[in-house]
N, C-alpha and C. Protein backbone atom coordinates (compact mmCIF):
# COMPACT_ATOMS: atom_id res chain seq x y z
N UNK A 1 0.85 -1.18 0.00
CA UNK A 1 0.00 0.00 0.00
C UNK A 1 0.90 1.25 0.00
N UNK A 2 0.63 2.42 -1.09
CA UNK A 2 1.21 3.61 -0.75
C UNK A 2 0.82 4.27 0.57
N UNK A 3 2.24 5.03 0.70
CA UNK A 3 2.35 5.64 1.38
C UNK A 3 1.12 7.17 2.21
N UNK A 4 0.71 7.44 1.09
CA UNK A 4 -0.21 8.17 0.55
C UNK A 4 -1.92 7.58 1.33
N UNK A 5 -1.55 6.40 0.44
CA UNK A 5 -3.10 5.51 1.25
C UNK A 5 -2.80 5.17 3.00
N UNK A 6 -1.69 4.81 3.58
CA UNK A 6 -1.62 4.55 4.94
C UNK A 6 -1.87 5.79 5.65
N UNK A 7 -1.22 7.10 5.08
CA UNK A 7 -1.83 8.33 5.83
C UNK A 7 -3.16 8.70 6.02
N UNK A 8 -4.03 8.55 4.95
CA UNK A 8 -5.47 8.79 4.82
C UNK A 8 -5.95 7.96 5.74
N UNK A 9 -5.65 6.63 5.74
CA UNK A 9 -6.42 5.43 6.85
C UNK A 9 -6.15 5.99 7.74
N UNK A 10 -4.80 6.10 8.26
CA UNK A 10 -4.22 6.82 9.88
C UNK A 10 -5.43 8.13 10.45
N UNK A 11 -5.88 9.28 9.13
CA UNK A 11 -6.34 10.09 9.36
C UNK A 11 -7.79 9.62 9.54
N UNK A 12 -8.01 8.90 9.33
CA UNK A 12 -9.77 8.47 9.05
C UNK A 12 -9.75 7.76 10.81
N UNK A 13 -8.78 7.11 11.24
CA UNK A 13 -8.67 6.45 12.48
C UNK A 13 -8.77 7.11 13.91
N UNK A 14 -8.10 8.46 13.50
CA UNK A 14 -8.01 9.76 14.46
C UNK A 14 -9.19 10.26 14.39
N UNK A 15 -10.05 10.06 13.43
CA UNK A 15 -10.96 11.05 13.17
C UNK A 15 -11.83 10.46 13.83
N UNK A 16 -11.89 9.13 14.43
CA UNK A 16 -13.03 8.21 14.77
C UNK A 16 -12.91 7.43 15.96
N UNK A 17 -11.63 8.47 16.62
CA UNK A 17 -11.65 8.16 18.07
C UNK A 17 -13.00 8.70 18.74
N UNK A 18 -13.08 7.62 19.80
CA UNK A 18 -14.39 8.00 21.13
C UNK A 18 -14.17 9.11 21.83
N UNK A 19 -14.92 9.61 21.70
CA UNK A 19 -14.92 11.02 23.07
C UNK A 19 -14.22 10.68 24.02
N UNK A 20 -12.69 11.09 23.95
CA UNK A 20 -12.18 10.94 25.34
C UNK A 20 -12.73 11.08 26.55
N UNK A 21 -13.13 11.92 27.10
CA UNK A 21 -13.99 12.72 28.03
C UNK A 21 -15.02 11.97 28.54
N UNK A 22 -15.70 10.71 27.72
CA UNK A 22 -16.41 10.16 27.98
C UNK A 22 -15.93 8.64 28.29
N UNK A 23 -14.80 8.06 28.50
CA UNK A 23 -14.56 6.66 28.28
C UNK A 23 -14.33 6.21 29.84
N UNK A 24 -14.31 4.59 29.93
CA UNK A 24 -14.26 4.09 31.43
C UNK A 24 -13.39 2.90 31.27
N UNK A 25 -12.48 2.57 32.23
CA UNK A 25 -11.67 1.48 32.15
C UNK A 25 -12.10 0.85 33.42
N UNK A 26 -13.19 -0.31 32.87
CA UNK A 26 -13.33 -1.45 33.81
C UNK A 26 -14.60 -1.83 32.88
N UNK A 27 -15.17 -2.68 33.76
CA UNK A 27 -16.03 -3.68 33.29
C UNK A 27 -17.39 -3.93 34.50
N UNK A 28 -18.05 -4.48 33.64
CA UNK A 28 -19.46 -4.43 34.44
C UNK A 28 -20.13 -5.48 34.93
N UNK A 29 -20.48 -5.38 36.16
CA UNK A 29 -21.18 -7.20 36.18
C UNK A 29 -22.94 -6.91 37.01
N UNK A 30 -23.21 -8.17 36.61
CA UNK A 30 -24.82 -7.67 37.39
C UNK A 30 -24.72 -9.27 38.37
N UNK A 31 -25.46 -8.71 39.52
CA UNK A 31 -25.58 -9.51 40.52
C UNK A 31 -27.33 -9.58 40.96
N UNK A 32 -27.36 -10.49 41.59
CA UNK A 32 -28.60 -10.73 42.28
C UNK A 32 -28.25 -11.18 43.79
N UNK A 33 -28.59 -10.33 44.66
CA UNK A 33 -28.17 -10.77 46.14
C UNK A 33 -29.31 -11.04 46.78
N UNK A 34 -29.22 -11.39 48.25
CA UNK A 34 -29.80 -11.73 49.37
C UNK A 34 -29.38 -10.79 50.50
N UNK A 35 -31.01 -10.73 51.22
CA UNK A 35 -30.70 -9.31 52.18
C UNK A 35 -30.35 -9.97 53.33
N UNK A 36 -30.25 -8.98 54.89
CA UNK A 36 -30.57 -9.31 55.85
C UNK A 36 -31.14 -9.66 56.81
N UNK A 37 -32.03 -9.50 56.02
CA UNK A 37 -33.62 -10.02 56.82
C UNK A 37 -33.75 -11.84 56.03
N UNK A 38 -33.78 -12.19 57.39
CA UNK A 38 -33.99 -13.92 57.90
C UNK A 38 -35.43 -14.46 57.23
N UNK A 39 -36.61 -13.74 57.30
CA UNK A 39 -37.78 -13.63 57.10
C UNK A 39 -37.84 -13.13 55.42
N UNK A 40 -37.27 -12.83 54.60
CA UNK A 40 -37.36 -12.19 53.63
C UNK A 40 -37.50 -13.38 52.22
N UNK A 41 -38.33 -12.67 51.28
CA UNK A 41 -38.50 -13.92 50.21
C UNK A 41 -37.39 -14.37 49.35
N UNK A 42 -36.29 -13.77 49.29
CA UNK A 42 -35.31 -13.75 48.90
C UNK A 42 -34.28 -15.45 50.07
N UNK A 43 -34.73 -15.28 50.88
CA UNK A 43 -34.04 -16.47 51.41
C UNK A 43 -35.04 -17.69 51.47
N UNK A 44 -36.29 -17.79 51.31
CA UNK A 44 -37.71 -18.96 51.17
C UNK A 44 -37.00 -19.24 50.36
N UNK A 45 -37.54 -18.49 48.89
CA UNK A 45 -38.37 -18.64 47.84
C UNK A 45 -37.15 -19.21 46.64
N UNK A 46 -35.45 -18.80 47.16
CA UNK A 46 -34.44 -18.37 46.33
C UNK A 46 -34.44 -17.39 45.25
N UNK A 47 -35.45 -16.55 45.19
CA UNK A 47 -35.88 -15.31 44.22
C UNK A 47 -34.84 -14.28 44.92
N UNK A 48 -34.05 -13.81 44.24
CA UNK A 48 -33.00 -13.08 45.00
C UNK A 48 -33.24 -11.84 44.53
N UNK A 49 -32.60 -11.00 45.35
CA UNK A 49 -33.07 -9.15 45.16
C UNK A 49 -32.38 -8.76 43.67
N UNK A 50 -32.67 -8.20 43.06
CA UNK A 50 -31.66 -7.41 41.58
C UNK A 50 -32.32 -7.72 40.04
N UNK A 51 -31.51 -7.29 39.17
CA UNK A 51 -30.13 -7.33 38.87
C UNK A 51 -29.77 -6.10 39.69
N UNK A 52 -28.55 -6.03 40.45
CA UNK A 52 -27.54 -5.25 40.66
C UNK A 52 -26.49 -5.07 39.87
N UNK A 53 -25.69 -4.24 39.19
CA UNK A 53 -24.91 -3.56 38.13
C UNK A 53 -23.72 -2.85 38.66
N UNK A 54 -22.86 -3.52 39.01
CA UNK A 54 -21.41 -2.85 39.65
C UNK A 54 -20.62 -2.96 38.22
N UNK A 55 -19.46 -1.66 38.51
CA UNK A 55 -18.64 -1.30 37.79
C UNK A 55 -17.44 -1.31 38.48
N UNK A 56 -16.41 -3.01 37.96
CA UNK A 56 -15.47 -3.04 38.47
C UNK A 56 -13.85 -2.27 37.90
N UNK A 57 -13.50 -1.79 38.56
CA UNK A 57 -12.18 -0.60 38.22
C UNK A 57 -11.23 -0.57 38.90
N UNK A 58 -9.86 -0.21 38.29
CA UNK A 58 -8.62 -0.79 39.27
C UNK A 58 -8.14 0.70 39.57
N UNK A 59 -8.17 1.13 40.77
CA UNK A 59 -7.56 2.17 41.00
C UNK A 59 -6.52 1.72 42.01
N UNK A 60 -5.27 2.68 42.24
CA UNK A 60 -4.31 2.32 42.56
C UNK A 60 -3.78 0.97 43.13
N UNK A 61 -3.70 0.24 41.74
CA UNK A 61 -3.48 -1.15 42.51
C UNK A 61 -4.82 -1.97 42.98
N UNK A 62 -5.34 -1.57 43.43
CA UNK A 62 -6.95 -2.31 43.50
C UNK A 62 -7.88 -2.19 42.99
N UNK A 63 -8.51 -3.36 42.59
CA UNK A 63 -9.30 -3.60 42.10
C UNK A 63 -10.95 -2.86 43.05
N UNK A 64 -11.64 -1.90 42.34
CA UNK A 64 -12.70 -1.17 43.11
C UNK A 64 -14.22 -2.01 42.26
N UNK A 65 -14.70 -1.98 43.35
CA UNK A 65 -16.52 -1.89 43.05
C UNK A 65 -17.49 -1.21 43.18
N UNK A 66 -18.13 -0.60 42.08
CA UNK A 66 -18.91 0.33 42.61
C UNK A 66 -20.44 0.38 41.89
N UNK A 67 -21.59 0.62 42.87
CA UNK A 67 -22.55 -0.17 42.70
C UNK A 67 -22.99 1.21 41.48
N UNK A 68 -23.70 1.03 40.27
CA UNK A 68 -24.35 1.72 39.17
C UNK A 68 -25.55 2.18 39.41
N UNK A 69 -25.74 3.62 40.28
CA UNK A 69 -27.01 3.98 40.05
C UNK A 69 -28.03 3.68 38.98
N UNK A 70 -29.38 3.10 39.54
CA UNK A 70 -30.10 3.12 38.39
C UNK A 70 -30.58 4.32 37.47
N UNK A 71 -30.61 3.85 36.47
CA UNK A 71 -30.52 5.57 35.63
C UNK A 71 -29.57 5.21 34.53
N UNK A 72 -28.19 4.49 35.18
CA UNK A 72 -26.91 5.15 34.92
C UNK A 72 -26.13 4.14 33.99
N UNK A 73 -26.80 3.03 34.13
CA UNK A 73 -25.88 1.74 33.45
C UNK A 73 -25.68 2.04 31.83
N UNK A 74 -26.85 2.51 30.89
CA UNK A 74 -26.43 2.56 29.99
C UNK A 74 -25.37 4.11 29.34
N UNK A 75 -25.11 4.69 30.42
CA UNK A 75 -24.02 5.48 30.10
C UNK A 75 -23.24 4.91 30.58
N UNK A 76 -23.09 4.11 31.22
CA UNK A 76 -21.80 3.74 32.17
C UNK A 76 -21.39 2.47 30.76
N UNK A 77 -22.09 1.64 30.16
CA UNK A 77 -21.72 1.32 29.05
C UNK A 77 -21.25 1.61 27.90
N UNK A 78 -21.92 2.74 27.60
CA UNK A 78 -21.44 3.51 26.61
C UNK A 78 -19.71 3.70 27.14
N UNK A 79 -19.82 4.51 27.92
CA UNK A 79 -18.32 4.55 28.47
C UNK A 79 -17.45 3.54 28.48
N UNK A 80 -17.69 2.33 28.56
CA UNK A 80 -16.73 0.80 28.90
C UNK A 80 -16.73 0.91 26.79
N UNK A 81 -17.54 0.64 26.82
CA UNK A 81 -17.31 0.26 24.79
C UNK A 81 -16.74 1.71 24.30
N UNK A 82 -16.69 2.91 24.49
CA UNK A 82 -15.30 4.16 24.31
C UNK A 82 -13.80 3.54 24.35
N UNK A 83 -13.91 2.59 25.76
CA UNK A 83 -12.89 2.76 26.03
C UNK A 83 -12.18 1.44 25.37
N UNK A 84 -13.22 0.41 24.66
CA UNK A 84 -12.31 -0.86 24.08
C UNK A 84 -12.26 0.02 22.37
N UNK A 85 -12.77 0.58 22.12
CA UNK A 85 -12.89 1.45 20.70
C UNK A 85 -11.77 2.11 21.04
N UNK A 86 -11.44 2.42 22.09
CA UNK A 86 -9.72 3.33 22.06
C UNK A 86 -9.39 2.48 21.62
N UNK A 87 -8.85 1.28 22.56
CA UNK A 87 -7.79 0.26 22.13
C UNK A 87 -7.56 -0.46 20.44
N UNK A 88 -8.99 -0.37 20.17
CA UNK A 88 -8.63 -1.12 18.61
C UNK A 88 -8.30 0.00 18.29
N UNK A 89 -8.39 1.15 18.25
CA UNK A 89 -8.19 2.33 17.24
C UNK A 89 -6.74 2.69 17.34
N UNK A 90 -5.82 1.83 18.36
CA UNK A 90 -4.65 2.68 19.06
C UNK A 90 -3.37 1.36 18.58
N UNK A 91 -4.39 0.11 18.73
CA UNK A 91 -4.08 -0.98 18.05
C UNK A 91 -3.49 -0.86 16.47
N UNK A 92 -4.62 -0.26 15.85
CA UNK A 92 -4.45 -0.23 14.17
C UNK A 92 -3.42 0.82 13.71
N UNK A 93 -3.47 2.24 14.71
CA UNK A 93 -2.72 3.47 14.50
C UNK A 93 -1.47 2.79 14.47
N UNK A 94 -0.94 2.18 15.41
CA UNK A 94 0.49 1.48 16.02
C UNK A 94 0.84 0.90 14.33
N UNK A 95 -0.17 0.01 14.05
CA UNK A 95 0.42 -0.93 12.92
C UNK A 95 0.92 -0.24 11.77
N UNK A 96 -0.23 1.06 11.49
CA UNK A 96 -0.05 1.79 10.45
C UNK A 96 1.25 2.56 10.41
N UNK A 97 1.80 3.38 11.93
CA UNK A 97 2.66 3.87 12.43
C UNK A 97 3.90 2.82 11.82
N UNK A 98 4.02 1.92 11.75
CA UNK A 98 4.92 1.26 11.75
C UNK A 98 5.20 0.91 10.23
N UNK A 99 3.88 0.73 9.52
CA UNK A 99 3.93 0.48 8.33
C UNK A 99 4.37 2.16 7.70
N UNK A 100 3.92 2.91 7.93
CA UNK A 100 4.76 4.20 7.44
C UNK A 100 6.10 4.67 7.71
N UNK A 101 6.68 4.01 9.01
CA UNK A 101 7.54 4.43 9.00
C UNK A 101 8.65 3.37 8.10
N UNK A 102 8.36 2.09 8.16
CA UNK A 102 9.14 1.22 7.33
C UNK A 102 9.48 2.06 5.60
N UNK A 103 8.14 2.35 5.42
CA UNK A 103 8.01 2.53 3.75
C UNK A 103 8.96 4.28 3.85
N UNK A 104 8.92 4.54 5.17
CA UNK A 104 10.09 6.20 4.91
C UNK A 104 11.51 5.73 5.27
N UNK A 105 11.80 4.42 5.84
CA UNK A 105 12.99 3.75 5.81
C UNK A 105 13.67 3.09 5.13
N UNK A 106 12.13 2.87 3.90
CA UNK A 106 13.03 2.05 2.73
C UNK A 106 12.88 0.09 3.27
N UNK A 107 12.10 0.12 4.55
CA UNK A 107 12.65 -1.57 4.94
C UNK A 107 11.46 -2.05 4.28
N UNK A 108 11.88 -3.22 4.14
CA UNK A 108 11.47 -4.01 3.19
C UNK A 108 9.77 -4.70 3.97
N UNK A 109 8.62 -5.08 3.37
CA UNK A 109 7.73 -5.49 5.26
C UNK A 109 6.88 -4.85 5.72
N UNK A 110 7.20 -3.51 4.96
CA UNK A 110 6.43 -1.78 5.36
C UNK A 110 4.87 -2.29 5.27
N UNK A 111 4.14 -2.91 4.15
CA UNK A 111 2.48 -2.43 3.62
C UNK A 111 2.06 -4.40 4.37
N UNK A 112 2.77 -5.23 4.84
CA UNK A 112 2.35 -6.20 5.69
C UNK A 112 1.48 -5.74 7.42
C-alpha cells in the first residue's frame, strides 16, 4: 500500500476516536443478592433481590466496586465500549505507524 493511502487510513482512524472525556476502564457485572432479613422472600423462595450492576475498576493497585445507580448503566456502558474502541483504534494506528515508518525507511515489510 502507498504511502499516501496509509496516511489517509491513519487520518480516518483519528478522526473516529471516542470522546475521550467520555470513556471508562473497567467492566461491568450484574448480581442478584440476598438481604438481611432472615424472614425475607429472597431467602424462602431463592428469588433473590436485583439485577444489581457494579462497575469493576482498578484504582491504585486495586481492584474497586462500585454499585451503578439506576438511571446510569447505559451510560456507564457507553463509556466501557469508548474505552475498548480506544484500544482497537490505538491498536491499528500502532500498525499503520509502523507500516509508514518502514516505507520512509526504505525496509522491506512496510504495507504487511
Amino acid at each position: 500500500m502507498a504511502k499516501n493511502q496509509l496516511n489517509s487510513q491513519k487520518k480516518k482512524l483519528i478522526k473516529s476516536l471516542p470522546p475521550l472525556d467520555k470513556i471508562l476502564r473497567a467492566t461491568i457485572s450484574k448480581y442478584y443478592l440476598t438481604c438481611g432479613k432472615p424472614a425475607c422472600h429472597c431467602h424462602k423462595d431463592k428469588k433473590k433481590h436485583g439485577p444489581y450492576y457494579y462497575l469493576s475498576a482498578k484504582e491504585e493497585s486495586k481492584t474497586r466496586m462500585f454499585l451503578i445507580p439506576e438511571g446510569f448503566l447505559n451510560e456507564v456502558k457507553r463509556g466501557v465500549s469508548y474505552y475498548n474502541q480506544l484500544w482497537e483504534i490505538i491498536y491499528k494506528l500502532c500498525k499503520l505507524n509502523r507500516q509508514i515508518l518502514w516505507k520512509k525507511k526504505g525496509i522491506s515489510g512496510g504495507a504487511k
